[in-house]
Protein backbone atom coordinates (compact mmCIF):
# COMPACT_ATOMS: atom_id res chain seq x y z
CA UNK A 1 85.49 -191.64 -131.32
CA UNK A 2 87.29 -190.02 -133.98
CA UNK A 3 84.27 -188.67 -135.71
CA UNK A 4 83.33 -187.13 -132.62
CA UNK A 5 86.48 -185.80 -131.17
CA UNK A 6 88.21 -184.05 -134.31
CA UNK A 7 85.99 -181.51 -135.44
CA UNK A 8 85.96 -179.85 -131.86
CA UNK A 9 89.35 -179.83 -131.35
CA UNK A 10 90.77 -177.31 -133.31
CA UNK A 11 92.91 -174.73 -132.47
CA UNK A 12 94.41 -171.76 -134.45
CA UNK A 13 97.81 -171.23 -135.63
CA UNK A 14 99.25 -168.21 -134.31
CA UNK A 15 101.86 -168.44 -137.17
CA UNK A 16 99.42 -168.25 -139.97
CA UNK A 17 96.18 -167.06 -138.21
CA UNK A 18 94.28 -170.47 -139.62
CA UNK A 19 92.40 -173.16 -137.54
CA UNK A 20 93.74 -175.96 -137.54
CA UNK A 21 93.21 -179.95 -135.81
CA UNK A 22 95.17 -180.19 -132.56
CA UNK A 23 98.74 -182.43 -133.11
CA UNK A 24 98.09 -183.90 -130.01
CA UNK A 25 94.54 -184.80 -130.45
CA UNK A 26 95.15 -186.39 -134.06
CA UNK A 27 98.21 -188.74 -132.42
CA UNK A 28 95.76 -189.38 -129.54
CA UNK A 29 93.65 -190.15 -131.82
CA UNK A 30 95.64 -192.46 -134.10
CA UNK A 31 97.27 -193.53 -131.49
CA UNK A 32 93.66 -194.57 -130.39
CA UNK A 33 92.51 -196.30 -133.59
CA UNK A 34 96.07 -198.36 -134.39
CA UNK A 35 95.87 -199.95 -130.38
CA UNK A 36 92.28 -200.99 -131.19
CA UNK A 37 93.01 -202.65 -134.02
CA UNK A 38 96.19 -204.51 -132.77
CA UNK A 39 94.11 -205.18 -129.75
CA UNK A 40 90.87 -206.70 -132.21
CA UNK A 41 93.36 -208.73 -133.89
CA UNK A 42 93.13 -211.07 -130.82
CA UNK A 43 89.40 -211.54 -130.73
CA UNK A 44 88.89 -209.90 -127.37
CA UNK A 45 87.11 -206.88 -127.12
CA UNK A 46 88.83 -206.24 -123.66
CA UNK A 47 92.03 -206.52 -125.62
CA UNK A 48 90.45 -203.96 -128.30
CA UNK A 49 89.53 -201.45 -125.49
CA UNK A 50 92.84 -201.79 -123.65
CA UNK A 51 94.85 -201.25 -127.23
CA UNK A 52 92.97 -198.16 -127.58
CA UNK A 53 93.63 -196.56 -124.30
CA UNK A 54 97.51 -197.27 -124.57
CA UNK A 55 97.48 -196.57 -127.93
CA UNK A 56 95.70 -193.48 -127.44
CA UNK A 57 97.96 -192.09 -124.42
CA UNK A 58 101.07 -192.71 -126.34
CA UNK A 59 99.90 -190.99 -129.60
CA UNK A 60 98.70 -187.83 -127.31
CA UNK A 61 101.84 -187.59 -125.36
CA UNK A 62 104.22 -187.45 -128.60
CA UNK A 63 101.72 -184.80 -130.26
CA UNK A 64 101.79 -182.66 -126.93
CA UNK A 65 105.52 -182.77 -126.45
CA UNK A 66 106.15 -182.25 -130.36
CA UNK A 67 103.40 -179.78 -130.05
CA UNK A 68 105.64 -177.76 -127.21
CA UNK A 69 108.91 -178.06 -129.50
CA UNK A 70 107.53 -176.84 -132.45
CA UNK A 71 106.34 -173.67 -130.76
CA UNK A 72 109.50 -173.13 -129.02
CA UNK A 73 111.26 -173.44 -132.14
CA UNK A 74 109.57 -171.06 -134.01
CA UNK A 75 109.76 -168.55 -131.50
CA UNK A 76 113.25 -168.80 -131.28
CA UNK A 77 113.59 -169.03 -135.17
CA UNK A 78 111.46 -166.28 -135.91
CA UNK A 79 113.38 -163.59 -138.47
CA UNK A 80 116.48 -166.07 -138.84
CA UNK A 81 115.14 -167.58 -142.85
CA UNK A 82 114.59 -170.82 -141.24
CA UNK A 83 111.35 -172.22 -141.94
CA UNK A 84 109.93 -174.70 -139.89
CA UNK A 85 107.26 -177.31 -141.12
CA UNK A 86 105.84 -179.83 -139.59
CA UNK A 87 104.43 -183.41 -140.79
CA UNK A 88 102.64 -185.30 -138.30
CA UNK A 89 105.16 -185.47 -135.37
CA UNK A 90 108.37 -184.39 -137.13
CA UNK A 91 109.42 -181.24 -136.85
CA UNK A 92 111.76 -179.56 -140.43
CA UNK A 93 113.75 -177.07 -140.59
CA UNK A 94 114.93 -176.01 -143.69
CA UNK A 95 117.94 -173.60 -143.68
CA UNK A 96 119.07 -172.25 -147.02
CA UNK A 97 122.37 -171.68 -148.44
CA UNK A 98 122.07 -167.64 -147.95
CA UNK A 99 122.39 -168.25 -144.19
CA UNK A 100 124.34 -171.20 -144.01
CA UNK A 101 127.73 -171.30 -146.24
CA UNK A 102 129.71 -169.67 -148.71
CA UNK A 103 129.71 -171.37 -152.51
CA UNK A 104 131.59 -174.33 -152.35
CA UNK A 105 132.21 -174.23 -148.95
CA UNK A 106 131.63 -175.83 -145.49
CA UNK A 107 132.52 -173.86 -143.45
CA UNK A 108 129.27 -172.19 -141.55
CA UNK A 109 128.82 -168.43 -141.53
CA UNK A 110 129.11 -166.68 -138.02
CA UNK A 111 125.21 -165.57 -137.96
CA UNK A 112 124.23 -169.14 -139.15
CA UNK A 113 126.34 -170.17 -135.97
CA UNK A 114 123.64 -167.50 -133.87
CA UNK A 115 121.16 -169.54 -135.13
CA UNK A 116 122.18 -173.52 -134.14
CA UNK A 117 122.73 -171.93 -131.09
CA UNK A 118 119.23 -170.88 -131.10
CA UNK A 119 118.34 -174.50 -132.40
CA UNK A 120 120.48 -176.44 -129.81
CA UNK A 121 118.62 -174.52 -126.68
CA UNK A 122 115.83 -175.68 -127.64
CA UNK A 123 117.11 -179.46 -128.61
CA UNK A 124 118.63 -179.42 -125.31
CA UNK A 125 115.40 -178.24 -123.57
CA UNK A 126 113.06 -181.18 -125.25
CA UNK A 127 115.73 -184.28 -124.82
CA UNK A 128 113.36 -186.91 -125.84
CA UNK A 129 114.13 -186.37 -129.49
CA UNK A 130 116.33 -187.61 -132.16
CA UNK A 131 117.93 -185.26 -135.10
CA UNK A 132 118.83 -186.14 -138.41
CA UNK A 133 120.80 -183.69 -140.57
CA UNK A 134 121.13 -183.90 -144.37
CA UNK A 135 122.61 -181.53 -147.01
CA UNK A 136 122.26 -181.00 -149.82
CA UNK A 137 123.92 -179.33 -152.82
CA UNK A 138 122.87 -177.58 -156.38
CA UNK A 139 124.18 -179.48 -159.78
CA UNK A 140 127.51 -177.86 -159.97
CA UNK A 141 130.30 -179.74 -159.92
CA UNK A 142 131.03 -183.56 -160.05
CA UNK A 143 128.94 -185.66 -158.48
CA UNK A 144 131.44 -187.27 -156.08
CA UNK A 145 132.61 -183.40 -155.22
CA UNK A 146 128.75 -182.72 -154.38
CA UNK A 147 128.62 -186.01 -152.15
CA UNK A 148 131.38 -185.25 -150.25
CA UNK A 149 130.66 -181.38 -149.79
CA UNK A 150 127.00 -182.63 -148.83
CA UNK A 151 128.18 -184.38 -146.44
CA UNK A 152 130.79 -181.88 -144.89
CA UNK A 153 128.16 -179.48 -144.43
CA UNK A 154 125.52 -181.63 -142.52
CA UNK A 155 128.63 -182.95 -140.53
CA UNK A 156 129.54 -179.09 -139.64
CA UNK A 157 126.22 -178.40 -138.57
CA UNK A 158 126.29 -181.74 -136.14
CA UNK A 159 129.61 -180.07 -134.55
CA UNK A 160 128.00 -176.84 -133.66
CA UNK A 161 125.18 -178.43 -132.10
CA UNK A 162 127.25 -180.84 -129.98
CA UNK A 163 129.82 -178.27 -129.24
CA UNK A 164 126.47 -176.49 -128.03
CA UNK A 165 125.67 -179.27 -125.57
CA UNK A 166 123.46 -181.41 -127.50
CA UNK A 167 124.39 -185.22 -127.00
CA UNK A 168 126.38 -186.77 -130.43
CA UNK A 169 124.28 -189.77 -129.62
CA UNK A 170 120.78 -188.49 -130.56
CA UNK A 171 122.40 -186.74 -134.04
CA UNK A 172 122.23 -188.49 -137.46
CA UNK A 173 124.16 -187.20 -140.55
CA UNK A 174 124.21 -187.34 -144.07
CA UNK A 175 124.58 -186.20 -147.66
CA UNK A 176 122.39 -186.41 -150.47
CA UNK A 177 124.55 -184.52 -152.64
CA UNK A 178 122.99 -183.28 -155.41
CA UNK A 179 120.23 -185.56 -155.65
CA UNK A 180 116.80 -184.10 -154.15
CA UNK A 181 116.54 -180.80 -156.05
CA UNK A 182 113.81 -178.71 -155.26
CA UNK A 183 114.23 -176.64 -157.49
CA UNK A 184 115.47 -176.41 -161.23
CA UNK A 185 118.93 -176.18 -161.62
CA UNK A 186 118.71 -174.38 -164.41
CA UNK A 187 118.60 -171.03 -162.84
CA UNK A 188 120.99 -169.44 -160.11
CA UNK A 189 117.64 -168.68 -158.09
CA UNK A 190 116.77 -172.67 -158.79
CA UNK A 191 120.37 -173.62 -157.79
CA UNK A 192 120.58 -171.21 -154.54
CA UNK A 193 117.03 -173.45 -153.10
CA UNK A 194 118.79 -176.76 -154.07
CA UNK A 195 121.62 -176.04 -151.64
CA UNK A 196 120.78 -176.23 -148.13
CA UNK A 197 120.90 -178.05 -145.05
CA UNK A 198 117.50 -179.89 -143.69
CA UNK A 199 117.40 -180.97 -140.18
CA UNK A 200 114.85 -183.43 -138.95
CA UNK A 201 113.61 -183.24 -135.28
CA UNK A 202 112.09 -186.82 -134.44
CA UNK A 203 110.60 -188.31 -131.44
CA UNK A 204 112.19 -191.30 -129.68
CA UNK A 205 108.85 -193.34 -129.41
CA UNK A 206 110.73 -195.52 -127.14
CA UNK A 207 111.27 -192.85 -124.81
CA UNK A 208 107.20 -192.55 -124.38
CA UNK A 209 106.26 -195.77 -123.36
């Protein structure tokens, strides 16, 4: 099935102008293969067959509704310095420290508050999602200092969103400090990418069956 469903399903990306395999067609997909193979597991091929069909409507319904949120979210992110990426059925967005807060600070900048407000429309729109926040800083300072200020910052950015509507319950927060560079800190260019906030959009599976 997968063999023969992939290669036609492609659609392009009207971010990047590329082709690419349907999100919703690869969970139905997977979704498709993993239910078969719980359902072989018993010996019954009516067990394999009925795996597959669950399995595949609950992979295809995440992809579609993740699918929906991810376009939504660019659109309203477009020309902030957000970028949005997306692995398998998580959304990322990546804001960096030119749009978010001052050195040393955690307190958020006014147009950084224009955009969670931008972010917590659409999180309010598409419910069925969870939202994990993490921040991050560069390599100056103590480590403890870094921890804590890490941890400030995600918490701020939790605040706006819930002051925004969006339900405390489906936000996560934490700090990683100075921990996951991803870039050198060696350089102030280096240091600038290492601080930043990420924010994780996930989907409750629970919420699909």
């Amino acid at each position: 099935m997968a063999a023969l469903t992939l290669p036609s399903c492609t659609t392009v990306n009207p971010y990047t102008g590329e082709q690419q395999t349907s999100k919703t067609m690869k969970g139905g997909v997977l979704g498709a293969l993993g239910g078969a193979a719980i359902g072989a597991m018993t010996g019954d091929r009516r067990d394999a067959l009925k795996g597959a069909a669950i399995g595949g409507l609950l992979g295809g319904g995440i992809g579609s509704y993740m699918d929906t949120q991810e376009a939504e979210v660019r659109r309203q992110l477009h020309g902030t310095g957000v970028s949005v990426t997306r692995n398998g059925n998580q959304l990322i967005l990546n804001m960096p420290s030119d749009i978010t807060f001052r050195t040393g600070s955690a307190n958020i900048q006014p147009e950084f508050g224009r955009t969670l407000q931008s972010v917590a429309l659409v999180l309010n729109k598409y419910r069925l999602t969870s939202i994990s926040i993490v921040g991050h800083t560069d390599s100056d300072g103590s480590n403890s200092y870094n921890q804590n200020l890490s941890i400030s910052r995600a918490r701020s950015v939790a605040a706006v969103l819930n002051s925004r509507g969006v339900n405390a319950m489906r936000i996560l927060t934490r700090g990683e400090g100075e921990s996951r560079p991803v870039a050198s800190n060696a350089t102030s260019a280096g240091k600038a990418k290492n601080r930043r906030v990420e924010l994780f959009i996930i989907p409750q599976r629970n919420k699909f069956q």
